[in-house]
N, C-alpha and C. Protein backbone atom coordinates (compact mmCIF):
# COMPACT_ATOMS: atom_id res chain seq x y z
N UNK A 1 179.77 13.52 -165.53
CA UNK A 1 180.21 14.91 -165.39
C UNK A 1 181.50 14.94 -164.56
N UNK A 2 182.56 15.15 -165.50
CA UNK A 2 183.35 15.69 -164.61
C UNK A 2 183.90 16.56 -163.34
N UNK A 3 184.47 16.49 -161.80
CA UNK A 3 184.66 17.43 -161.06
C UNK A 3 185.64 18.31 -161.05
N UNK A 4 184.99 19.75 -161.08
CA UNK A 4 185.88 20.93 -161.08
C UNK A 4 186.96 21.38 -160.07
N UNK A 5 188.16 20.85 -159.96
CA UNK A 5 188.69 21.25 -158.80
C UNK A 5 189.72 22.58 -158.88
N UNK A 6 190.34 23.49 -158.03
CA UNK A 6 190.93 24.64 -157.76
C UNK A 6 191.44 24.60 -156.35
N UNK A 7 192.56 24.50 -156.13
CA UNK A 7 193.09 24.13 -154.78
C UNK A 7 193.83 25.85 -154.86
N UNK A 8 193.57 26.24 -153.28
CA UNK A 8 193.62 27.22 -153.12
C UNK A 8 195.12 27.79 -152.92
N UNK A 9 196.33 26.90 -153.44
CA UNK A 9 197.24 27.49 -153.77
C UNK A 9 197.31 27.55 -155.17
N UNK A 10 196.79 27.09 -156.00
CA UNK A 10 196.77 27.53 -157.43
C UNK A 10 196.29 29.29 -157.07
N UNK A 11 195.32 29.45 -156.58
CA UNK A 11 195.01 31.17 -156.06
C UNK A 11 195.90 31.86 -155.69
N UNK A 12 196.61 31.38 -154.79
CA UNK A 12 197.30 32.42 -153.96
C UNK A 12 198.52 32.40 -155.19
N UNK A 13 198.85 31.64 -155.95
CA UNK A 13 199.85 32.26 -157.38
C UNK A 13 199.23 32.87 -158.48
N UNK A 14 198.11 33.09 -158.05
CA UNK A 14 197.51 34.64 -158.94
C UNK A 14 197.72 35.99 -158.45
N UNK A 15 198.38 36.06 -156.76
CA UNK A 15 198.25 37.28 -156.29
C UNK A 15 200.08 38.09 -156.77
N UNK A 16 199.24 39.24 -157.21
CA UNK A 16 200.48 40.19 -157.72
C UNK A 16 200.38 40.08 -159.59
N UNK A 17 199.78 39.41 -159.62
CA UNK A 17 199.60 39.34 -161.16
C UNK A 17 199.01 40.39 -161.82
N UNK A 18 198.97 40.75 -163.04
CA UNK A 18 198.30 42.23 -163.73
C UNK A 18 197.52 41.50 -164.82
N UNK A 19 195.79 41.82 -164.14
CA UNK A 19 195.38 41.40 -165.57
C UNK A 19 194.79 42.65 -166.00
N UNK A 20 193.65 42.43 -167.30
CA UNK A 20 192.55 43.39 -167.85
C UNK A 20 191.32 42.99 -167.04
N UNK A 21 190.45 43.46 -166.66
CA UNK A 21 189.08 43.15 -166.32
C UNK A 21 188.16 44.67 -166.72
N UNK A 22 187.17 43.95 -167.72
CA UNK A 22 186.02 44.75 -168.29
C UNK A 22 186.83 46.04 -169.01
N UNK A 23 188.03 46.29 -169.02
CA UNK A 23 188.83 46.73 -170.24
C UNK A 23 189.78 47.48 -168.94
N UNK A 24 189.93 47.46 -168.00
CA UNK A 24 190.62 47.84 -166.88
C UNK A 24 191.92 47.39 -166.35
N UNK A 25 193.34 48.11 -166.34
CA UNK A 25 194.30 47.56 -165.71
C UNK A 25 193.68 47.16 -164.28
N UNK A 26 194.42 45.91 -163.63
CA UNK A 26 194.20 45.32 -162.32
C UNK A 26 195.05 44.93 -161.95
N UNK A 27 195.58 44.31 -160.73
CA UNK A 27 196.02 43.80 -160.51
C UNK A 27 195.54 42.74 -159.32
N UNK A 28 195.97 41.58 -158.80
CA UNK A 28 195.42 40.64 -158.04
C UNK A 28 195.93 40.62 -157.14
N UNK A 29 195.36 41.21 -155.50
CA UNK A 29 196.26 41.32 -154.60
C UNK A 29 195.76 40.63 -153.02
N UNK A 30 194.50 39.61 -153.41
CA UNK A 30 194.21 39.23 -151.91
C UNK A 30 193.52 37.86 -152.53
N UNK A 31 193.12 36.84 -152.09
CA UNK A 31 192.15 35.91 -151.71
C UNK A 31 191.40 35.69 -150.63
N UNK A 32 189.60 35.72 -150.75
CA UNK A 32 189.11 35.23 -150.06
C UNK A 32 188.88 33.71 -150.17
N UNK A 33 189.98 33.18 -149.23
CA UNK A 33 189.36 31.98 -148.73
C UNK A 33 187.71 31.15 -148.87
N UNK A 34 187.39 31.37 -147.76
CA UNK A 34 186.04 31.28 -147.64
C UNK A 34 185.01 31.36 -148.61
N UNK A 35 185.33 32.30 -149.52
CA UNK A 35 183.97 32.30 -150.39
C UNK A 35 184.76 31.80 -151.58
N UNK A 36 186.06 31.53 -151.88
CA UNK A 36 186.77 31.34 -152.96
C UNK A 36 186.41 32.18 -154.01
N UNK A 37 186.93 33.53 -153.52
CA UNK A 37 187.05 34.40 -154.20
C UNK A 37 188.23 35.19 -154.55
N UNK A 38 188.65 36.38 -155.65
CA UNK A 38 189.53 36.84 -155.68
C UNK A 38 189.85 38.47 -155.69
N UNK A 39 190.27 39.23 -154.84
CA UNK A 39 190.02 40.60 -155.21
C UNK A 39 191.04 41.48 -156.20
N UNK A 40 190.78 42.02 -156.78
CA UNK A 40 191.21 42.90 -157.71
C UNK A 40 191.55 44.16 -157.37
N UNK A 41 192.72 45.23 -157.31
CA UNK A 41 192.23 46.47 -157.34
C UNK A 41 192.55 47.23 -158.67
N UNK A 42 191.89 48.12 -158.91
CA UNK A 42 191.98 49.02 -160.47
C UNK A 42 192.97 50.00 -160.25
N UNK A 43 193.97 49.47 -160.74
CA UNK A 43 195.66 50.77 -161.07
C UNK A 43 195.10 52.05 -161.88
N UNK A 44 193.85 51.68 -162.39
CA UNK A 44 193.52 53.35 -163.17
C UNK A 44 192.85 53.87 -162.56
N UNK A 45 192.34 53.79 -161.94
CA UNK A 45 191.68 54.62 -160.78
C UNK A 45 191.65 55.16 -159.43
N UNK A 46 190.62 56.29 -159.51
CA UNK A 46 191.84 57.17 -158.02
C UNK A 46 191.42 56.22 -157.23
N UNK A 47 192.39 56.44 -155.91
CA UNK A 47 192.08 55.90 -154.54
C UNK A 47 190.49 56.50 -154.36
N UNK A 48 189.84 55.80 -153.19
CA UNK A 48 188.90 56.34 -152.23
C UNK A 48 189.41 56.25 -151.02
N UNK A 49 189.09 57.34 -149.94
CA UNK A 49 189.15 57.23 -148.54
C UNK A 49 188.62 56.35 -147.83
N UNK A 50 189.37 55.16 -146.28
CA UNK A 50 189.00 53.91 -146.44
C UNK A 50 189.08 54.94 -144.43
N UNK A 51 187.48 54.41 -144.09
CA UNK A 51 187.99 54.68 -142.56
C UNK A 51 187.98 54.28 -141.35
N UNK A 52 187.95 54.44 -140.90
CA UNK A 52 188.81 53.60 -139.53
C UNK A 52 187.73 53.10 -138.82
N UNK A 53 187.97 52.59 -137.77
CA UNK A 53 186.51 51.81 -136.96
C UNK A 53 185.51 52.72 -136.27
N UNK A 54 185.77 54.18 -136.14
CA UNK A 54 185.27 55.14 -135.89
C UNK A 54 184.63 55.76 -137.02
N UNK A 55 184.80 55.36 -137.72
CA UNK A 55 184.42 56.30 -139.00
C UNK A 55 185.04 57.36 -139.59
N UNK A 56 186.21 57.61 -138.67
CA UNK A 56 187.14 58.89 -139.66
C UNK A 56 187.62 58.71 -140.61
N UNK A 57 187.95 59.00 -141.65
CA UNK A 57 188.64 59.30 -142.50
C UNK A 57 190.55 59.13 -142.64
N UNK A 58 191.08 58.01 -142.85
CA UNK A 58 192.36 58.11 -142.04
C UNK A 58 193.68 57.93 -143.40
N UNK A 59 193.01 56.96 -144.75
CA UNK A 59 194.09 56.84 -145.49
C UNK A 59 193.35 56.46 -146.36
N UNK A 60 194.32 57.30 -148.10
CA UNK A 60 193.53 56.36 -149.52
C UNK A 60 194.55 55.28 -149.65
N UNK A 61 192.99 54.57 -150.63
CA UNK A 61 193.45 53.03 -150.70
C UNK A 61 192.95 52.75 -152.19
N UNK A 62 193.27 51.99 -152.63
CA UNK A 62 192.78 51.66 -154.37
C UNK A 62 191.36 51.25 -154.18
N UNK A 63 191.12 51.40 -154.83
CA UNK A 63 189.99 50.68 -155.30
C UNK A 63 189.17 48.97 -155.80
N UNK A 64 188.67 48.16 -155.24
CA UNK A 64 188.64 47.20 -155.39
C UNK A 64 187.59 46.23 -155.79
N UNK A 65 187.87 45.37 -156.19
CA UNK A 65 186.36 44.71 -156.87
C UNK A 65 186.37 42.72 -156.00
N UNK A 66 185.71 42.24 -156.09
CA UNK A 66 185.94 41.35 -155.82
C UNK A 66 184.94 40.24 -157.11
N UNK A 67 185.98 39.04 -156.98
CA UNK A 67 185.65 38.30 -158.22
C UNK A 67 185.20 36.96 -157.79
N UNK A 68 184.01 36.44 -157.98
CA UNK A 68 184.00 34.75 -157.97
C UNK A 68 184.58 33.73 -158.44
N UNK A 69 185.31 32.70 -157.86
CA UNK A 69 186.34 31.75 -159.32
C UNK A 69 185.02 31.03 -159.55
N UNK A 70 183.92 30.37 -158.64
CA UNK A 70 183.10 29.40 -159.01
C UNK A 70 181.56 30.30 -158.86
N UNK A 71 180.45 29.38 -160.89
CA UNK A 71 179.74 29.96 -160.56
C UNK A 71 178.35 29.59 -159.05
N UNK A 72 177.92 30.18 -158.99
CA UNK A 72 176.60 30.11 -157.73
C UNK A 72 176.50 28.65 -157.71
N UNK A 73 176.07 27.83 -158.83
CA UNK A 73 176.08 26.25 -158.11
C UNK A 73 177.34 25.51 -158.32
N UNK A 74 178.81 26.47 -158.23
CA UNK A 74 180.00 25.70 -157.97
C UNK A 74 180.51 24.34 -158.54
N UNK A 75 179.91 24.36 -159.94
CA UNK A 75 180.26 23.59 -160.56
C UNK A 75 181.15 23.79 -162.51
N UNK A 76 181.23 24.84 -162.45
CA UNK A 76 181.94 26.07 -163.11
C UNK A 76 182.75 26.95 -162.65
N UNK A 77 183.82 27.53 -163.53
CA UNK A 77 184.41 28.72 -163.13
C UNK A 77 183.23 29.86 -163.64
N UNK A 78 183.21 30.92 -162.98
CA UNK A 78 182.43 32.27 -162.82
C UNK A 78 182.81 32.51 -164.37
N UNK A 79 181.66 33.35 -164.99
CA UNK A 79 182.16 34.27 -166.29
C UNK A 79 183.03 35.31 -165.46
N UNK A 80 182.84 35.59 -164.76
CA UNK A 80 183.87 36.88 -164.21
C UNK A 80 185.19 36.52 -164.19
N UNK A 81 185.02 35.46 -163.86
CA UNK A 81 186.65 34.63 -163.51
C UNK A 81 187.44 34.46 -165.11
N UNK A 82 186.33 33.69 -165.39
CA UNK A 82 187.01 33.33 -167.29
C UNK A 82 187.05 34.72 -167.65
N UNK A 83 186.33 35.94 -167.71
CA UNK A 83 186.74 37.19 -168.47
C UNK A 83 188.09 37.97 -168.29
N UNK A 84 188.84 37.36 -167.06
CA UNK A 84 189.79 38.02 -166.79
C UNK A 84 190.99 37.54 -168.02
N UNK A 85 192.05 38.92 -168.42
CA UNK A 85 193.05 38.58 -169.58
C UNK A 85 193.80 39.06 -168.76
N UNK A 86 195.17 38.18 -169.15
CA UNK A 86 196.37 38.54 -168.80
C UNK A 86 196.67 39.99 -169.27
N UNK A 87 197.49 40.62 -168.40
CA UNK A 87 198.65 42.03 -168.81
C UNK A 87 199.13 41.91 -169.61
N UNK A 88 199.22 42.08 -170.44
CA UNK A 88 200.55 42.11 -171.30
C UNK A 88 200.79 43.69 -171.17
N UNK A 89 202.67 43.41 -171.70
CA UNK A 89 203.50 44.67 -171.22
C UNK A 89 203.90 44.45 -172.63
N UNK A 90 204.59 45.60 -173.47
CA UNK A 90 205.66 45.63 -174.23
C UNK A 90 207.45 45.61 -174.11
């Protein structure tokens, strides 16, 4: 069996990229490290209110999903990961 490797600057040249996810414009704008993960936020959808360490209410922010590259026994990329399609623009 071959080993799956993903070095975590191959990641960080996914951020700013526009894909589709589950039929959704996205775009790719953070990496978690640690869990080797990737977050997404949805350009079609409204902001939600994000709040502060008090709990107020202070600024909208997109909306976001977060994605696994590897599945649970880390020896695969995630279906979530493989479902993602590039943007295409005209």
């Amino acid at each position: 069996m071959s080993e799956l490797i993903i070095s975590i600057e191959q990641l960080r040249g996914l951020i700013g990229l526009q894909v589709v996810y589950e039929g959704e414009d996205c775009r790719v704008i953070e990496i978690i490290e640690d869990k080797l993960s990737i977050v997404l936020a949805h350009e079609g959808r409204d902001s939600t209110i994000q709040s502060d360490q008090h709990g107020h209410a202070r600024r909208k922010v997109p909306q976001t999903t977060i994605i696994p590259v590897l599945n649970s026994t880390g020896d695969e990329f995630s279906q979530q990961f493989l479902c993602l399609e590039l943007f295409e623009t005209l």
